[in-house]
Protein backbone atom coordinates (compact mmCIF):
# COMPACT_ATOMS: atom_id res chain seq x y z
CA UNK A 1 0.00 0.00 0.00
CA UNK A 2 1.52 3.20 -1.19
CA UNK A 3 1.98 5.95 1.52
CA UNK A 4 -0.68 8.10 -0.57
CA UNK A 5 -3.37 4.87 0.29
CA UNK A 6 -2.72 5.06 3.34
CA UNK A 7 -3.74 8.65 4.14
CA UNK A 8 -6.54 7.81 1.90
CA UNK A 9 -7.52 5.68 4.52
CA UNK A 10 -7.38 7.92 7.26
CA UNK A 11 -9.75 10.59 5.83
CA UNK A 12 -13.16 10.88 5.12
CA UNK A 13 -14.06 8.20 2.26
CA UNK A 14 -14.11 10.07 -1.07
CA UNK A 15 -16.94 8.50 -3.34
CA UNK A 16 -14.29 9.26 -6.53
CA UNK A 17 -11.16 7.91 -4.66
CA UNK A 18 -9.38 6.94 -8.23
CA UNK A 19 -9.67 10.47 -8.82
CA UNK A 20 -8.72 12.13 -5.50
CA UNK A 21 -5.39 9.35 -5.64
CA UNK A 22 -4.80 10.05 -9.09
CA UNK A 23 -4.98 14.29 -8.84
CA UNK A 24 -3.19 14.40 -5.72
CA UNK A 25 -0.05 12.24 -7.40
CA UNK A 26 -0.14 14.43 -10.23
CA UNK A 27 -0.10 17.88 -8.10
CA UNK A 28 2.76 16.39 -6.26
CA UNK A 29 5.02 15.05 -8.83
CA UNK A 30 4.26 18.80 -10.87
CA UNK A 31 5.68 20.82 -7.72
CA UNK A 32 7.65 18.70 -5.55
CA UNK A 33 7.58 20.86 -2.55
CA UNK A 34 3.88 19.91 -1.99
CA UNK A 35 3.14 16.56 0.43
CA UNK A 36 -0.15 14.90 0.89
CA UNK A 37 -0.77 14.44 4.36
CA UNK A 38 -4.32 14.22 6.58
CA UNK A 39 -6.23 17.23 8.43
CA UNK A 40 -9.12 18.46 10.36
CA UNK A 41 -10.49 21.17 7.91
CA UNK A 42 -12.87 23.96 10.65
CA UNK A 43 -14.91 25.58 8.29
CA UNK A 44 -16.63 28.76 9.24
CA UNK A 45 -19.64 27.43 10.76
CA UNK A 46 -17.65 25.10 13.66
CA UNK A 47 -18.48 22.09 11.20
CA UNK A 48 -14.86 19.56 10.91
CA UNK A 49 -13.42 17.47 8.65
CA UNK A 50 -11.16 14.82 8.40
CA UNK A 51 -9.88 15.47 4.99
CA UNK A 52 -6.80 14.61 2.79
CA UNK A 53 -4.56 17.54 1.89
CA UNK A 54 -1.62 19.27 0.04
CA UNK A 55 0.59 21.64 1.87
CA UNK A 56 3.78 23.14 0.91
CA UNK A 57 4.95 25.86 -1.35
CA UNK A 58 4.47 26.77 -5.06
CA UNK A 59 6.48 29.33 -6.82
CA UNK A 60 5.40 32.52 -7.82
CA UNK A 61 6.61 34.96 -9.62
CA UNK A 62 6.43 38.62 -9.59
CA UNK A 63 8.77 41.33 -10.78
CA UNK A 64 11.20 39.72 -11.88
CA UNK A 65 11.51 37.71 -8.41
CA UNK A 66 10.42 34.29 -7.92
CA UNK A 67 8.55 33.88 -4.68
CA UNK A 68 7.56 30.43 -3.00
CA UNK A 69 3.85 30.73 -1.53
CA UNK A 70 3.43 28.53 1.26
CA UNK A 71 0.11 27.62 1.05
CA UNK A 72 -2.57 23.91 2.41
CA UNK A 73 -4.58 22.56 -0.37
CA UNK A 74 -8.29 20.56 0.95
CA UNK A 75 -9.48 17.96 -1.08
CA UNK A 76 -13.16 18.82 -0.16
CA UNK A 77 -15.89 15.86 0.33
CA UNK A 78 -16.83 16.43 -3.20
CA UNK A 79 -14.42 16.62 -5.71
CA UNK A 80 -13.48 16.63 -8.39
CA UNK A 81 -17.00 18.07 -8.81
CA UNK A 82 -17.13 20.95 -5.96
CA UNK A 83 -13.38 22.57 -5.93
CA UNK A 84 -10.51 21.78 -3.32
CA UNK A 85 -10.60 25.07 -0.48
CA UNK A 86 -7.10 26.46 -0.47
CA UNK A 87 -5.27 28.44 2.32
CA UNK A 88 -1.97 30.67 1.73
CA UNK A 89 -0.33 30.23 5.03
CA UNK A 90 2.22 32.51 5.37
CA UNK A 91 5.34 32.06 7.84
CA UNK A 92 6.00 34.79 10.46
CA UNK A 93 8.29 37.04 8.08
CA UNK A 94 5.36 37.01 5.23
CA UNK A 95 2.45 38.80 5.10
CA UNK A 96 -1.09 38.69 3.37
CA UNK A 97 -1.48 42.19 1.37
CA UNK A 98 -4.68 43.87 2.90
CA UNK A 99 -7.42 44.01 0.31
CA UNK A 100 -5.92 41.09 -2.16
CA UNK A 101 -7.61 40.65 -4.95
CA UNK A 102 -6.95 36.54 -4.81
CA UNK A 103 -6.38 36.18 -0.55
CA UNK A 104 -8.46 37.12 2.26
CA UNK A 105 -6.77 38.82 5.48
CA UNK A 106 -7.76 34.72 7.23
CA UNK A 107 -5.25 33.21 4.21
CA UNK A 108 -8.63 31.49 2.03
CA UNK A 109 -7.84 32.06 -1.99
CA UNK A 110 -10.51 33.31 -3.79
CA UNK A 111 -10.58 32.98 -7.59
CA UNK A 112 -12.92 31.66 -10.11
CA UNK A 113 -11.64 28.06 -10.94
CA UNK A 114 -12.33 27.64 -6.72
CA UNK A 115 -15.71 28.31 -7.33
CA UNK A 116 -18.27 26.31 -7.50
């Protein structure tokens, strides 16, 4: 059993598990700083999950400058067909930009391929 089945196991039983396994291997080989690993998602209304996630950094760049976003990926109960809910978590020396077009102040990415 790869590691990958094993979180799988640990996490709340996606109905498309192929999928999930399949997406998540593919995220991870693309940008090898990103790990699967399992996590309680809190959503806003107290509500928890025991989900499988990504977490790590992805490179950005901007001006020139190449910038690697820390950031936790949720596979949500219903993909592939409602999107993954993705945090920027920023270490203590980084900051969110107030008023982000993409980030809210909390870290949750907002853009139209999230939606639903």
């Amino acid at each position: 059993m790869s590691s990958l089945d094993t979180l799988l196991s640990q996490v709340y039983p996606y109905p498309n598990r192929p999928f999930v396994k399949e997406d998540v291997s593919s995220v991870c080989r693309q940008y090898q700083s990103l790990v699967p690993a399992a996590g309680n998602l809190v959503r806003t209304d107290g509500t928890e999950s025991r989900l499988l996630q990504i977490k790590g950094t992805i490179p950005m760049h901007y001006g020139g400058h190449q910038y690697n976003v820390p950031l936790v990926i949720w596979i949500t109960e219903g993909f592939p067909s409602t999107p993954p809910v993705v945090f920027v978590t920023p270490t203590q020396n980084m900051f969110i930009v107030e008023s982000h077009h993409h980030v809210g102040m909390d870290g949750l990415v907002y853009h139209q391929y999230l939606s639903d």
